[in-house]
PDB file of N, CA and C in Angstrom:
ATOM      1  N   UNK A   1      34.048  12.864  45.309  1.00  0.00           N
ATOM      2  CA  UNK A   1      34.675  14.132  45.552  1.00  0.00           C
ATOM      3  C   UNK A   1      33.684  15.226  45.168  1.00  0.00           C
ATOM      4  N   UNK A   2      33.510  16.027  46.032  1.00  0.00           N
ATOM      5  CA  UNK A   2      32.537  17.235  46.053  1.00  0.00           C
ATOM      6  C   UNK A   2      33.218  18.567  45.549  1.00  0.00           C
ATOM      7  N   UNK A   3      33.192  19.012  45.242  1.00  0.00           N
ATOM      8  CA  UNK A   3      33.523  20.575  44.782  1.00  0.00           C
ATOM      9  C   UNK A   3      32.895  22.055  45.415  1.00  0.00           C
ATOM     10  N   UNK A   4      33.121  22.382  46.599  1.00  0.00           N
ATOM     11  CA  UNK A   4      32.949  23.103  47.437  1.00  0.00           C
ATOM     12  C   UNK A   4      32.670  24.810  47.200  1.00  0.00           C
ATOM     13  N   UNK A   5      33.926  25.202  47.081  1.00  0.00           N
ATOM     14  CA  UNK A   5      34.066  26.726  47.110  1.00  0.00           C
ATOM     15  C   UNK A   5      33.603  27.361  45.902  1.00  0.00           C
ATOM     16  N   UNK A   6      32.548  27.640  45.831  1.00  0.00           N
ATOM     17  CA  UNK A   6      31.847  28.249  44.602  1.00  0.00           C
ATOM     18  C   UNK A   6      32.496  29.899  44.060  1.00  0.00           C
ATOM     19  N   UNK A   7      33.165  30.533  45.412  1.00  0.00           N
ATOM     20  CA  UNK A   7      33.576  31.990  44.902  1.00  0.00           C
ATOM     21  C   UNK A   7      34.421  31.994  44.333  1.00  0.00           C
ATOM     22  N   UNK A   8      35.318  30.645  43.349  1.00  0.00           N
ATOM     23  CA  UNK A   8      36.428  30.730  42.586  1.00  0.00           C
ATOM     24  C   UNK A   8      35.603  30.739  41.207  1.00  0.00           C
ATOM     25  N   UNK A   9      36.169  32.054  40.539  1.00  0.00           N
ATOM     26  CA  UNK A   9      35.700  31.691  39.032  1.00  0.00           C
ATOM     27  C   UNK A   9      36.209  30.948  37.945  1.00  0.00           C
ATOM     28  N   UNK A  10      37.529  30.332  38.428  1.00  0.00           N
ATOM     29  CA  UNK A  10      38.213  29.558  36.928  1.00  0.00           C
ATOM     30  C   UNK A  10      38.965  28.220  38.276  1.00  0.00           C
ATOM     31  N   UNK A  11      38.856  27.347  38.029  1.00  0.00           N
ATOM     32  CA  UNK A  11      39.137  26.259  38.250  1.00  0.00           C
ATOM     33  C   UNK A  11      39.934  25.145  37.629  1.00  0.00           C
ATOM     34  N   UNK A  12      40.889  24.464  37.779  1.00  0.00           N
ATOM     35  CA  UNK A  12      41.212  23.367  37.169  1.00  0.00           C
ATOM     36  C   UNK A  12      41.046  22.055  37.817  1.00  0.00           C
ATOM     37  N   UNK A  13      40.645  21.166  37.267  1.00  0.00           N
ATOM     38  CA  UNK A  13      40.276  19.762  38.092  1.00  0.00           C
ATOM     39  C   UNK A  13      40.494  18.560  36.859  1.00  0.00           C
ATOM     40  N   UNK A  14      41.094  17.196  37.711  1.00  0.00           N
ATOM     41  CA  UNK A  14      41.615  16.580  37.452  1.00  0.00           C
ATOM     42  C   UNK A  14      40.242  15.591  36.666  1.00  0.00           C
ATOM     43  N   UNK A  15      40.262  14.716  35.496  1.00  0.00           N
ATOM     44  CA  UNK A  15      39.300  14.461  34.921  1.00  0.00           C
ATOM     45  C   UNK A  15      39.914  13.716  33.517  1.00  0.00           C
ATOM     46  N   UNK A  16      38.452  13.027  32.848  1.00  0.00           N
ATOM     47  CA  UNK A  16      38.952  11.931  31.574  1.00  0.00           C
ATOM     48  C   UNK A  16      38.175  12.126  30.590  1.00  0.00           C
ATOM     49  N   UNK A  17      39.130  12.414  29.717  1.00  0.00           N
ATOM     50  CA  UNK A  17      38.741  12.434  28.037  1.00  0.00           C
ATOM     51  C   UNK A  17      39.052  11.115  27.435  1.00  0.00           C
ATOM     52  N   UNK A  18      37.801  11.001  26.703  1.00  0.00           N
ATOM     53  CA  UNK A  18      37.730  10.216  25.270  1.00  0.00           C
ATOM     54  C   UNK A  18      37.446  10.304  24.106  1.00  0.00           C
ATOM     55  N   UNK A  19      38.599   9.653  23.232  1.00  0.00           N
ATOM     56  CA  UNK A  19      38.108  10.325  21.939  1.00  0.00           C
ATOM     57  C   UNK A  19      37.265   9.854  21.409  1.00  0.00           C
ATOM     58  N   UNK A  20      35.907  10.452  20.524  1.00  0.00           N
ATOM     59  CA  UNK A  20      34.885  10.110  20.020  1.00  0.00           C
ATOM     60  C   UNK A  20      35.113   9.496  19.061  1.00  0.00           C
ATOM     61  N   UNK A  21      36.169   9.623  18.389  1.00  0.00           N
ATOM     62  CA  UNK A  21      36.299   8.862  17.193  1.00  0.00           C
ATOM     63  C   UNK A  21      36.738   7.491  17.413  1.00  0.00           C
ATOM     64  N   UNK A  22      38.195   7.329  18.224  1.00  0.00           N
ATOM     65  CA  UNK A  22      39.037   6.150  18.262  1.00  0.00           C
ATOM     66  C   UNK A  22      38.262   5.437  19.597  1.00  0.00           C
ATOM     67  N   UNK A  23      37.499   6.097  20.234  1.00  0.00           N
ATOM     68  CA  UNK A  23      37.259   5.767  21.699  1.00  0.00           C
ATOM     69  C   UNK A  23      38.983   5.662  23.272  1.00  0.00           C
ATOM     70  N   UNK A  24      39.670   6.090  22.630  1.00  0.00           N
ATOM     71  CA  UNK A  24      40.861   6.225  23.689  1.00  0.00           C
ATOM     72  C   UNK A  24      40.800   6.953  24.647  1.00  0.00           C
ATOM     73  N   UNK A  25      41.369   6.743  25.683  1.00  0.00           N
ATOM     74  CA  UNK A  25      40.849   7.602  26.735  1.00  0.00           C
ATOM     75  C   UNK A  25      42.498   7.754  27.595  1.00  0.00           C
ATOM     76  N   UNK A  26      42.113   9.193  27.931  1.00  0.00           N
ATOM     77  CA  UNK A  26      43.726  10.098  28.456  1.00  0.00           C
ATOM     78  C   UNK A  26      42.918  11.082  29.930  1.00  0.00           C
ATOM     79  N   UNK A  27      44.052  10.714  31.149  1.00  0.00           N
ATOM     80  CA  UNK A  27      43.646  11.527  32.426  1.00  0.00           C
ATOM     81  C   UNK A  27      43.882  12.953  32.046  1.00  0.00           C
ATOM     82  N   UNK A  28      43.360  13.758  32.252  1.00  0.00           N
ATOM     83  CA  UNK A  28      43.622  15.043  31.680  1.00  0.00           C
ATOM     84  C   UNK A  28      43.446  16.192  32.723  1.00  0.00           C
ATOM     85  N   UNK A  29      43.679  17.585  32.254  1.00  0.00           N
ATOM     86  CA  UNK A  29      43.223  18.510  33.786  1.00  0.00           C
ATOM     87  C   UNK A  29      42.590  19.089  32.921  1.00  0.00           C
ATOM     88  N   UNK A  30      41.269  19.621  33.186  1.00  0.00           N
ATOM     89  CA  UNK A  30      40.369  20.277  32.464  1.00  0.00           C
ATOM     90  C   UNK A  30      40.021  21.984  33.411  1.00  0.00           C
ATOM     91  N   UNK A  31      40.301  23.058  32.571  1.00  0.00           N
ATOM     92  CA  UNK A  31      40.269  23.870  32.978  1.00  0.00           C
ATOM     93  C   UNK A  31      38.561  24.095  32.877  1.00  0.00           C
ATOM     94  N   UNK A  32      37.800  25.087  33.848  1.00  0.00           N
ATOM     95  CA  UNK A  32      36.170  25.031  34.018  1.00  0.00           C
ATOM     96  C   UNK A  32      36.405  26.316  34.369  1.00  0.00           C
ATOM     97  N   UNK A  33      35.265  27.136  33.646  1.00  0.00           N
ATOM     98  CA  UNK A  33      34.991  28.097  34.323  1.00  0.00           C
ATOM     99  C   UNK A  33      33.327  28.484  35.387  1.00  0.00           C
ATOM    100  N   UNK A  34      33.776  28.064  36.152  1.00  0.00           N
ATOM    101  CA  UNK A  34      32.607  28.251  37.494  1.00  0.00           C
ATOM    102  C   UNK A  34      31.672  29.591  37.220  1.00  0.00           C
ATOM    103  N   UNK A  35      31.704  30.620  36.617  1.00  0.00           N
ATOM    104  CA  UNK A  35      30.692  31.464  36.834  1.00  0.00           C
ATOM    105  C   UNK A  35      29.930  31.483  35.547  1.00  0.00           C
ATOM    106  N   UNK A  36      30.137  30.061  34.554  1.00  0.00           N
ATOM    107  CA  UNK A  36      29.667  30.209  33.131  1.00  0.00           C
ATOM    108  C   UNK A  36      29.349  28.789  33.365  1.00  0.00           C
ATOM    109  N   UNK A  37      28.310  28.569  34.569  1.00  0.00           N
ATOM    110  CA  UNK A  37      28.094  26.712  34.674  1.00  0.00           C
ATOM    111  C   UNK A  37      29.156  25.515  34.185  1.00  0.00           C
ATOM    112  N   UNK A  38      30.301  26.034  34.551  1.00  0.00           N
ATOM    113  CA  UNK A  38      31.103  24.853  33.877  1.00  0.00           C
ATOM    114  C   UNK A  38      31.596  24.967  32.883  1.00  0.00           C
ATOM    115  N   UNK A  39      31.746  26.309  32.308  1.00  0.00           N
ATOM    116  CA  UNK A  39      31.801  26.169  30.622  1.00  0.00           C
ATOM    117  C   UNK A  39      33.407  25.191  30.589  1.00  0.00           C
ATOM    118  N   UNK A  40      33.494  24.300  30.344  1.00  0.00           N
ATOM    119  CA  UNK A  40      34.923  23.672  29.691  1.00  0.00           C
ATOM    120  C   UNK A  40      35.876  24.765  29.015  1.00  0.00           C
ATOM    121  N   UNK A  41      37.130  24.884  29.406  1.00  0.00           N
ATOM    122  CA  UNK A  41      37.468  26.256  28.457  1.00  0.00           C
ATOM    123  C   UNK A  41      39.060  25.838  28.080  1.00  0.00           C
ATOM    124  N   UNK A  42      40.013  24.700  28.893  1.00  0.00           N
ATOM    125  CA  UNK A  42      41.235  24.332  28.756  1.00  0.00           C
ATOM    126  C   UNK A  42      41.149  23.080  29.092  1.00  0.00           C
ATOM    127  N   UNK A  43      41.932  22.550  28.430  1.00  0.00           N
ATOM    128  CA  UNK A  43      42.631  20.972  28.570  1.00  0.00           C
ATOM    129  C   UNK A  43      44.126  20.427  28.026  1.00  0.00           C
ATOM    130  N   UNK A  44      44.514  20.102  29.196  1.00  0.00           N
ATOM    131  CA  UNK A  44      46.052  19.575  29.189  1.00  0.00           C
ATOM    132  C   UNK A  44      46.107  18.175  29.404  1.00  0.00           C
ATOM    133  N   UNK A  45      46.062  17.436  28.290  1.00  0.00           N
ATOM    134  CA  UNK A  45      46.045  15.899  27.904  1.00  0.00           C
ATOM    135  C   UNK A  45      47.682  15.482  28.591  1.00  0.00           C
ATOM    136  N   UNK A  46      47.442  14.495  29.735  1.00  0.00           N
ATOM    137  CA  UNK A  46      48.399  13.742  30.714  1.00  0.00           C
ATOM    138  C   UNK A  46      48.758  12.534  29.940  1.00  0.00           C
ATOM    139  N   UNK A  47      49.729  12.822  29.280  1.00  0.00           N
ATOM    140  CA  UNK A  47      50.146  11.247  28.305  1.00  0.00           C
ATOM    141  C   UNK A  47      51.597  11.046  28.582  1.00  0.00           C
ATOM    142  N   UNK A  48      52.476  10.042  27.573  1.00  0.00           N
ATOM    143  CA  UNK A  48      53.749   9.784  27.396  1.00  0.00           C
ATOM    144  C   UNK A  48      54.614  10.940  27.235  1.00  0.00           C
ATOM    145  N   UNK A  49      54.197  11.810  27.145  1.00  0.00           N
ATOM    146  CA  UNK A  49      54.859  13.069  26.086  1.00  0.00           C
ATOM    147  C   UNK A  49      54.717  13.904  27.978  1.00  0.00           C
ATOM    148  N   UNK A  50      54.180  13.870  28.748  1.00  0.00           N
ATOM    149  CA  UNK A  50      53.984  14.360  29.660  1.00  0.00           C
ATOM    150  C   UNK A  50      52.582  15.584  29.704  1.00  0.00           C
ATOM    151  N   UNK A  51      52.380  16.665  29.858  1.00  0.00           N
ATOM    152  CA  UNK A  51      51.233  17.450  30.389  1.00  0.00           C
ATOM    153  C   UNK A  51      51.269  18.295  28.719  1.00  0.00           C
ATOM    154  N   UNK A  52      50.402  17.912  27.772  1.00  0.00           N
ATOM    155  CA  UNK A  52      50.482  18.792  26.668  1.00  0.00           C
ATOM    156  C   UNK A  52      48.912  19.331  26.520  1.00  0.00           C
ATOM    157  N   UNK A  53      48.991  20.531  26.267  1.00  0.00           N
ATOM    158  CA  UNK A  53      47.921  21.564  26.017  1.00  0.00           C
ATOM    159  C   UNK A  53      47.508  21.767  25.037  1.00  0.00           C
ATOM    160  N   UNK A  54      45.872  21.633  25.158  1.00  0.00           N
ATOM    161  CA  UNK A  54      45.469  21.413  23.415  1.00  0.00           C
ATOM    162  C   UNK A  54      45.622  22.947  22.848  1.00  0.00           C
ATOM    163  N   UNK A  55      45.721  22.918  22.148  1.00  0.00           N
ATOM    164  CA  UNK A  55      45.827  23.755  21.225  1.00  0.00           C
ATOM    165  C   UNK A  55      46.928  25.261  21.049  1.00  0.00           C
ATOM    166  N   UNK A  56      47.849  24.242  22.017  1.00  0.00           N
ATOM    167  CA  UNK A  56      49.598  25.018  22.264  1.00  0.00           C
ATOM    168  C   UNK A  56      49.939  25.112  20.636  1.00  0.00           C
ATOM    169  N   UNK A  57      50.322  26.404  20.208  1.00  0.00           N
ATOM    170  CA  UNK A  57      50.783  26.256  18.734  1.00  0.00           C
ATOM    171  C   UNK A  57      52.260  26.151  18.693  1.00  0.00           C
ATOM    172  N   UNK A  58      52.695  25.878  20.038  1.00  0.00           N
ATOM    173  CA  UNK A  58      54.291  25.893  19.742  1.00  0.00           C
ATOM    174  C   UNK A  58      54.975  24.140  20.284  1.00  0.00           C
ATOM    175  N   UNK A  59      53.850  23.380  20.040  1.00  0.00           N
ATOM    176  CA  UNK A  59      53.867  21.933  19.466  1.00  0.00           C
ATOM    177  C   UNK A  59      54.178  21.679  18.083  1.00  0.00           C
ATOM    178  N   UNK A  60      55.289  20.647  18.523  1.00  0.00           N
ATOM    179  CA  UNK A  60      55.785  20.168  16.970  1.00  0.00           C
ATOM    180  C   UNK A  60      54.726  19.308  16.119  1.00  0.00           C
ATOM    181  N   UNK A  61      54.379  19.885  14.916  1.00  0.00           N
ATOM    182  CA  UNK A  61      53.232  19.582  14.532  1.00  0.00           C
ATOM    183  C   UNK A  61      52.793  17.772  14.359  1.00  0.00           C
ATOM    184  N   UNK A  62      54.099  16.893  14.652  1.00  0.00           N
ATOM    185  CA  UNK A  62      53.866  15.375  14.288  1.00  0.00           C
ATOM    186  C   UNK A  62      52.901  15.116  15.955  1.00  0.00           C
ATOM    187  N   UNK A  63      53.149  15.958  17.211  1.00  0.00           N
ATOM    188  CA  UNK A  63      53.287  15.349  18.517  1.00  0.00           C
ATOM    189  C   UNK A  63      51.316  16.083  18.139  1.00  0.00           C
ATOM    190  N   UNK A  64      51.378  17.688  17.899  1.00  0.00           N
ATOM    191  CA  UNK A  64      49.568  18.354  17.967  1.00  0.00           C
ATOM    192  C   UNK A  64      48.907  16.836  16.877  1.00  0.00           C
ATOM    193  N   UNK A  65      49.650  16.672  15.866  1.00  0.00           N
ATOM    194  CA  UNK A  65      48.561  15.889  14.958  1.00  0.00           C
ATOM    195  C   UNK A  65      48.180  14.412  15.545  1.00  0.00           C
ATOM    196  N   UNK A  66      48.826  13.908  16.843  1.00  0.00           N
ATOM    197  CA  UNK A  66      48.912  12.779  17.268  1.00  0.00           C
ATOM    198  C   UNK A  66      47.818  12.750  18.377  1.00  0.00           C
ATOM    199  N   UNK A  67      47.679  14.045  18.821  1.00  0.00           N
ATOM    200  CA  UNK A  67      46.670  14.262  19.887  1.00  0.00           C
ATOM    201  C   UNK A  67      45.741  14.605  19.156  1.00  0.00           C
ATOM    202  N   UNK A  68      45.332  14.821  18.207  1.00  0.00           N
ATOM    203  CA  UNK A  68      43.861  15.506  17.584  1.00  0.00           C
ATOM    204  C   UNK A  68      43.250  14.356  16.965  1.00  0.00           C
ATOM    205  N   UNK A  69      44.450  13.286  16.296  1.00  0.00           N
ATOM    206  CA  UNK A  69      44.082  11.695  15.690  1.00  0.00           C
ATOM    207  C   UNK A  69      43.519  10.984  17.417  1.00  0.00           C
ATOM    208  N   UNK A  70      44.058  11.378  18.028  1.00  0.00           N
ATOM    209  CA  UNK A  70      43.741   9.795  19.162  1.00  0.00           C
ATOM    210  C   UNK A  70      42.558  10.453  20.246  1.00  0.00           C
ATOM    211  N   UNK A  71      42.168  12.176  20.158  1.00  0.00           N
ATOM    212  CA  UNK A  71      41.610  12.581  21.243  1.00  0.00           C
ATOM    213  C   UNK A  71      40.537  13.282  20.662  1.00  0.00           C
ATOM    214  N   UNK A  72      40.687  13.703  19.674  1.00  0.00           N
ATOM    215  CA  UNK A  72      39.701  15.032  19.133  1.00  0.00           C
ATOM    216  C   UNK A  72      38.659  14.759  18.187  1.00  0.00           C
ATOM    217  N   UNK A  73      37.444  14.878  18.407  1.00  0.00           N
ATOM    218  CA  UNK A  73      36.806  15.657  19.294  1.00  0.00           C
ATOM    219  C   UNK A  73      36.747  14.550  20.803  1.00  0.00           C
ATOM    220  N   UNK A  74      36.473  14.827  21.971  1.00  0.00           N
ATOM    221  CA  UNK A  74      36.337  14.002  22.985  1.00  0.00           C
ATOM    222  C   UNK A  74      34.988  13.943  23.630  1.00  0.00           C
ATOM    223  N   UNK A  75      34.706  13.095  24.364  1.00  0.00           N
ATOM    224  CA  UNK A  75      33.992  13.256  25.455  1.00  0.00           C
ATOM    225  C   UNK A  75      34.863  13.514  26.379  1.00  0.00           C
ATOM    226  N   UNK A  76      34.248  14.040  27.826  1.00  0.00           N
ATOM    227  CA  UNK A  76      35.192  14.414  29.326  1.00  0.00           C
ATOM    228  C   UNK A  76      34.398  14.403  30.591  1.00  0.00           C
ATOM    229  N   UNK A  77      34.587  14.079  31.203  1.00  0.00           N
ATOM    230  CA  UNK A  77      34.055  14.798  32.868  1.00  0.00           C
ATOM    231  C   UNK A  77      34.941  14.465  33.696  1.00  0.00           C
ATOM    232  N   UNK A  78      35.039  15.179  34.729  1.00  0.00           N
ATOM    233  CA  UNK A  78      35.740  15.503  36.198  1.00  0.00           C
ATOM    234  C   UNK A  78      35.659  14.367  36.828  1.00  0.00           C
ATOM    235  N   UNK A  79      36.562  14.339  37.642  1.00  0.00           N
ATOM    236  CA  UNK A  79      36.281  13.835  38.664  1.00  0.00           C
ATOM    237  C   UNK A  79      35.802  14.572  40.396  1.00  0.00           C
ATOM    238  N   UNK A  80      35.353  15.236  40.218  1.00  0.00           N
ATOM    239  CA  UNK A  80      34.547  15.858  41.141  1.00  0.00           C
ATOM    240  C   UNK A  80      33.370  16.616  40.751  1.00  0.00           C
ATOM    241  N   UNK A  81      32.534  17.130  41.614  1.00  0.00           N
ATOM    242  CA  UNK A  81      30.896  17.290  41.237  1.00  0.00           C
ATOM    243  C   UNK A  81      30.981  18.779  41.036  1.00  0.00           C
ATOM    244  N   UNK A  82      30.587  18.974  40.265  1.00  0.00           N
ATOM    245  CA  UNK A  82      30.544  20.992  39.981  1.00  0.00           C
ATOM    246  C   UNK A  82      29.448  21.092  40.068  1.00  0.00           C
ATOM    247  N   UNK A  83      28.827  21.716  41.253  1.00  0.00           N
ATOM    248  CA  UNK A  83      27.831  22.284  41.300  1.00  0.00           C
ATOM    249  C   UNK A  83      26.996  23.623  40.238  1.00  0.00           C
ATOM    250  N   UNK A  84      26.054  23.085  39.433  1.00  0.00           N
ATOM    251  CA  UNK A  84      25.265  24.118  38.628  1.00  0.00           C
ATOM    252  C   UNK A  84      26.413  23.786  36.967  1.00  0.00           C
ATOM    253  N   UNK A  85      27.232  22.789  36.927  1.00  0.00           N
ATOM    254  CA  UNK A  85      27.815  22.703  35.737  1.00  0.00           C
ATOM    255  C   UNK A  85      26.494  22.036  34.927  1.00  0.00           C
ATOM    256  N   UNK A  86      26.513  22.393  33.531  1.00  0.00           N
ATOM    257  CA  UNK A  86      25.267  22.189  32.736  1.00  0.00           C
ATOM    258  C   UNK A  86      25.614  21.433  31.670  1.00  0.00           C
ATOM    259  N   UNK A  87      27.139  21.155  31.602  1.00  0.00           N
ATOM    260  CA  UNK A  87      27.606  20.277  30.342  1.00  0.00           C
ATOM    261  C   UNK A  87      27.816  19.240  30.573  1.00  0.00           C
ATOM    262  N   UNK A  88      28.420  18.854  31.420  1.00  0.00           N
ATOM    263  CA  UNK A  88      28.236  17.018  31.323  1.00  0.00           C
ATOM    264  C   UNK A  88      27.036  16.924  32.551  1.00  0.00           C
ATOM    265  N   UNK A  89      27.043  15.009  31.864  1.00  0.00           N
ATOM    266  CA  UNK A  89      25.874  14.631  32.220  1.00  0.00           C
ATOM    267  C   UNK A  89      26.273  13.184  32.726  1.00  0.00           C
ATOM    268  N   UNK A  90      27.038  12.986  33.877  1.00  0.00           N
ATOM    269  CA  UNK A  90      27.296  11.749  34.641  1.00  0.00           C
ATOM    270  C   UNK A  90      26.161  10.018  33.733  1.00  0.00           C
ATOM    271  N   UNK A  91      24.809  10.621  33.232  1.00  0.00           N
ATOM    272  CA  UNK A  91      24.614   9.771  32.936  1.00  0.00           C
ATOM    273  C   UNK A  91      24.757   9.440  31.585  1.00  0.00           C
ATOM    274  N   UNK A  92      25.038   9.696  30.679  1.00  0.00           N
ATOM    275  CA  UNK A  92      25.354   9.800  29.385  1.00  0.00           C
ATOM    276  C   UNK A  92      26.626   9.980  28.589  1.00  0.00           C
ATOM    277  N   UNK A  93      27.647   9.636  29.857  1.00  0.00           N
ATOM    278  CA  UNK A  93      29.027   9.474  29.178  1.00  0.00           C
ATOM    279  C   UNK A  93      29.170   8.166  28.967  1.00  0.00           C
ATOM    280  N   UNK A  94      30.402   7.876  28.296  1.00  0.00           N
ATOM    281  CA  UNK A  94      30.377   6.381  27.664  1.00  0.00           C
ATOM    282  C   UNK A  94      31.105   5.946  28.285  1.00  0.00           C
ATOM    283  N   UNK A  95      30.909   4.446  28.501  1.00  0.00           N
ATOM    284  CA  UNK A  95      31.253   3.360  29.469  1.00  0.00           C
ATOM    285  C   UNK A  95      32.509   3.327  29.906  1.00  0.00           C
ATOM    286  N   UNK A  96      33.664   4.083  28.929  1.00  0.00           N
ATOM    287  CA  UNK A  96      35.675   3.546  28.879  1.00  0.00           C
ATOM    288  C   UNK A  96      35.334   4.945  30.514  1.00  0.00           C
ATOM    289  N   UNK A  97      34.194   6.371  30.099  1.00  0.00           N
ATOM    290  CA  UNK A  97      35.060   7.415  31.054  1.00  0.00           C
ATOM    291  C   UNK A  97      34.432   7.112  32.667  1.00  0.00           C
ATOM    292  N   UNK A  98      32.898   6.086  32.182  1.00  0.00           N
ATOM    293  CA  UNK A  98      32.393   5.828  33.754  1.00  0.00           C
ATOM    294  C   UNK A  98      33.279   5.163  34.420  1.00  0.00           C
ATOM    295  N   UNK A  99      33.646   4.046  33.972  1.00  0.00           N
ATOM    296  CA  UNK A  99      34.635   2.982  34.348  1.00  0.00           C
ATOM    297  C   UNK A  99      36.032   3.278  34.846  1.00  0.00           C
ATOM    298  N   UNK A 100      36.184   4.072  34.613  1.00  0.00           N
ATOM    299  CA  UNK A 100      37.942   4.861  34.871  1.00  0.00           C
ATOM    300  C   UNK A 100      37.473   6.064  36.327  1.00  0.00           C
ATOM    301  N   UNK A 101      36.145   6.834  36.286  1.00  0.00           N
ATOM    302  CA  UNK A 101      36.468   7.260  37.115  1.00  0.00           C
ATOM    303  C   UNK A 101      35.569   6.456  38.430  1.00  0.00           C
ATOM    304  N   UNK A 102      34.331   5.210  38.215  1.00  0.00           N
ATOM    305  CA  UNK A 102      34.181   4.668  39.280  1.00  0.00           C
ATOM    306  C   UNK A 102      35.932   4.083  39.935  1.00  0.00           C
ATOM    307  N   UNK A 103      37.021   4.048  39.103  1.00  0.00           N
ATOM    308  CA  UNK A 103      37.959   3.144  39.542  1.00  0.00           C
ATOM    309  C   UNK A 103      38.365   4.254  40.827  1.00  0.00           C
ATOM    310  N   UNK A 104      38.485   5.691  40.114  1.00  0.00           N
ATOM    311  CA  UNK A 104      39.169   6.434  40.599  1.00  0.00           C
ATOM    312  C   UNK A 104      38.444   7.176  42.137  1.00  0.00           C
ATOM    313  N   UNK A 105      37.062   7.166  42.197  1.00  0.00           N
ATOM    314  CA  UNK A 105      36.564   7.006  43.039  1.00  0.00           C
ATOM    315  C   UNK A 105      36.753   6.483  44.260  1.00  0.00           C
ATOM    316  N   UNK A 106      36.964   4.653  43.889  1.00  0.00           N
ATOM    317  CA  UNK A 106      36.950   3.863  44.734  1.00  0.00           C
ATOM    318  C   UNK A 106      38.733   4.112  45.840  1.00  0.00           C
ATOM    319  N   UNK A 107      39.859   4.496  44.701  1.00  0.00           N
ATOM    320  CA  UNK A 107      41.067   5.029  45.414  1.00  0.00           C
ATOM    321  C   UNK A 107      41.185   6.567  45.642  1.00  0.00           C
ATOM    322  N   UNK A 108      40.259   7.038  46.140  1.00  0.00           N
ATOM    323  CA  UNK A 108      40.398   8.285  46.623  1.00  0.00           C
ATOM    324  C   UNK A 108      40.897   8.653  47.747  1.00  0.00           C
ATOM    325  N   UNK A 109      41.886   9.134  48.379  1.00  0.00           N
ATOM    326  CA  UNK A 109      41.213   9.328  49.964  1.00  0.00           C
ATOM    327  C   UNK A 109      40.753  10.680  50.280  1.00  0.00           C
ATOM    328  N   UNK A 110      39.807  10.415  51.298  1.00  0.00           N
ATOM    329  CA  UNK A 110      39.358  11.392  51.901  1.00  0.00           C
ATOM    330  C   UNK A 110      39.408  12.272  52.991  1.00  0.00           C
ATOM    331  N   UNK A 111      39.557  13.766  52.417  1.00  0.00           N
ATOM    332  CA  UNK A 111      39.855  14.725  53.599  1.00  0.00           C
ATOM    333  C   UNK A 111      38.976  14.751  54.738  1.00  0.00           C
ATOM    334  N   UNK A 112      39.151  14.980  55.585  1.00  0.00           N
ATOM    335  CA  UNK A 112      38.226  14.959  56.588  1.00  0.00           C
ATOM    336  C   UNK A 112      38.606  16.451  57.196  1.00  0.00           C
ATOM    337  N   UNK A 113      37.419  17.578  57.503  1.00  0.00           N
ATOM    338  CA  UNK A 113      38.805  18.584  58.465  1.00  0.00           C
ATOM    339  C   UNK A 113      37.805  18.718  59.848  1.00  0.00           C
ATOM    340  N   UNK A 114      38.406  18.950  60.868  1.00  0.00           N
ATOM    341  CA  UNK A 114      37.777  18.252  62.097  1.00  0.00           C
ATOM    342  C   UNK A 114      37.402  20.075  63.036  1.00  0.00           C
ATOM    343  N   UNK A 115      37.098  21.119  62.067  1.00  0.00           N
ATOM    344  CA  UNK A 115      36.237  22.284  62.649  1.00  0.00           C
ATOM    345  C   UNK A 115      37.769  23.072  63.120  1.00  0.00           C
ATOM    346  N   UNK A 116      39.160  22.313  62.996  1.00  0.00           N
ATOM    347  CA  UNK A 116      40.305  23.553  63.078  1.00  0.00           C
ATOM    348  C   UNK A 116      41.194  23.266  62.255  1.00  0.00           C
ATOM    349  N   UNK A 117      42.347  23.483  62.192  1.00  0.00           N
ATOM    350  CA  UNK A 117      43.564  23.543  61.801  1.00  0.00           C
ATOM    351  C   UNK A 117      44.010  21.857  61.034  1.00  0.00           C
ATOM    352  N   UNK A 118      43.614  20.897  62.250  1.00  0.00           N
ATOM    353  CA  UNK A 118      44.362  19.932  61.848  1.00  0.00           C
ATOM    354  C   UNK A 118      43.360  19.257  60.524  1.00  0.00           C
ATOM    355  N   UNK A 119      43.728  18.811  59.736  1.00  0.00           N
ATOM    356  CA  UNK A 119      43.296  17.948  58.545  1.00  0.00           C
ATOM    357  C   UNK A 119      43.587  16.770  58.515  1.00  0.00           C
ATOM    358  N   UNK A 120      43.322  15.332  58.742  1.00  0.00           N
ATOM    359  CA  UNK A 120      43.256  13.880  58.813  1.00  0.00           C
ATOM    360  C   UNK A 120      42.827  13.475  57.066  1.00  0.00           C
ATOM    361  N   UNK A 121      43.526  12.563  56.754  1.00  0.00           N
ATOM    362  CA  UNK A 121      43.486  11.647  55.519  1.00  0.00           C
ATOM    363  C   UNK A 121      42.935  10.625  55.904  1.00  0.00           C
ATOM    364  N   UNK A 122      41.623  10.239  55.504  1.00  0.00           N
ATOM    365  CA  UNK A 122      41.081   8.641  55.695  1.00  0.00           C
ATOM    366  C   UNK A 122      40.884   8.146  54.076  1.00  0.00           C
ATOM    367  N   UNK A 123      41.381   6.765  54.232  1.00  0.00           N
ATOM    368  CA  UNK A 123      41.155   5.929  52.990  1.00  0.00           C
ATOM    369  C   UNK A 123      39.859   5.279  53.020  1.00  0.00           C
TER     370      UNK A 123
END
C-alpha cells in the first residue's frame, strides 16, 4: 500500500505497535503528521476494550495502567509507505511488527481506478 496524496497535512493510517518492554503487539491507528516527515503525533491502541487513546486522561486509571504495562514505550510502523517519513525504518523493526504486517500485506486488496469514476477491487 502506497500513500499518495501528499497535500494532506495530518493523516491517520492503520498500523502495529509493540511493546519494547513485554514485546506484545496491538493493530493500532497512528495519527502522522505529513508536513513534519511523519512526525508520529497520536495513537489509538485497537484491543479488547475496543479503540483506546493513549494518553486520554478520562481513562479509568486500572484500563491507562494496563496499556502503558503491555505497550509503552513501543515500536510502530504503518502499514502503508509515507513518502519522506524519517522515523521508521522498515528495516530495523522487530520481527513480531515485520511479520504481522508482511501477513497484512499479503490480504490486502487492491484498488485499481481505471482513469474515471468507476473503482474495481482486485485481490
Amino acid at each position: 500500500m502506497k500513500w499518495n496524496d501528499k497535500q494532506e497535512e495530518y493523516a491517520v493510517i492503520p498500523g502495529v505497535v509493540q511493546g519494547k518492554k513485554t514485546g506484545e503487539i496491538a493493530i493500532a491507528l497512528l495519527g502522522i503528521d505529513l508536513q513534519s516527515s511523519g512526525e508520529h503525533c497520536q495513537t489509538e491502541f485497537l484491543c479488547k476494550y475496543g479503540v483506546i487513546s493513549q494518553g486520554n486522561s478520562d481513562l479509568p486509571k486500572a484500563l491507562s495502567g494496563e496499556i502503558t504495562a503491555r505497550y509503552l514505550p513501543y515500536d510502530y510502523c504503518y502499514t502503508a509507505d509515507i513518502p519522506g517519513d524519517i522515523h521508521v525504518s522498515k528495516h530495523r523493526l522487530p520481527e513480531g511488527i515485520k511479520e504481522i504486517l508482511q501477513t497484512f500485506q499479503e490480504h490486502t486488496a487492491e484498488l485499481l481506478y481505471n482513469g474515471n469514476s468507476d473503482m474495481d477491487m482486485k485481490r
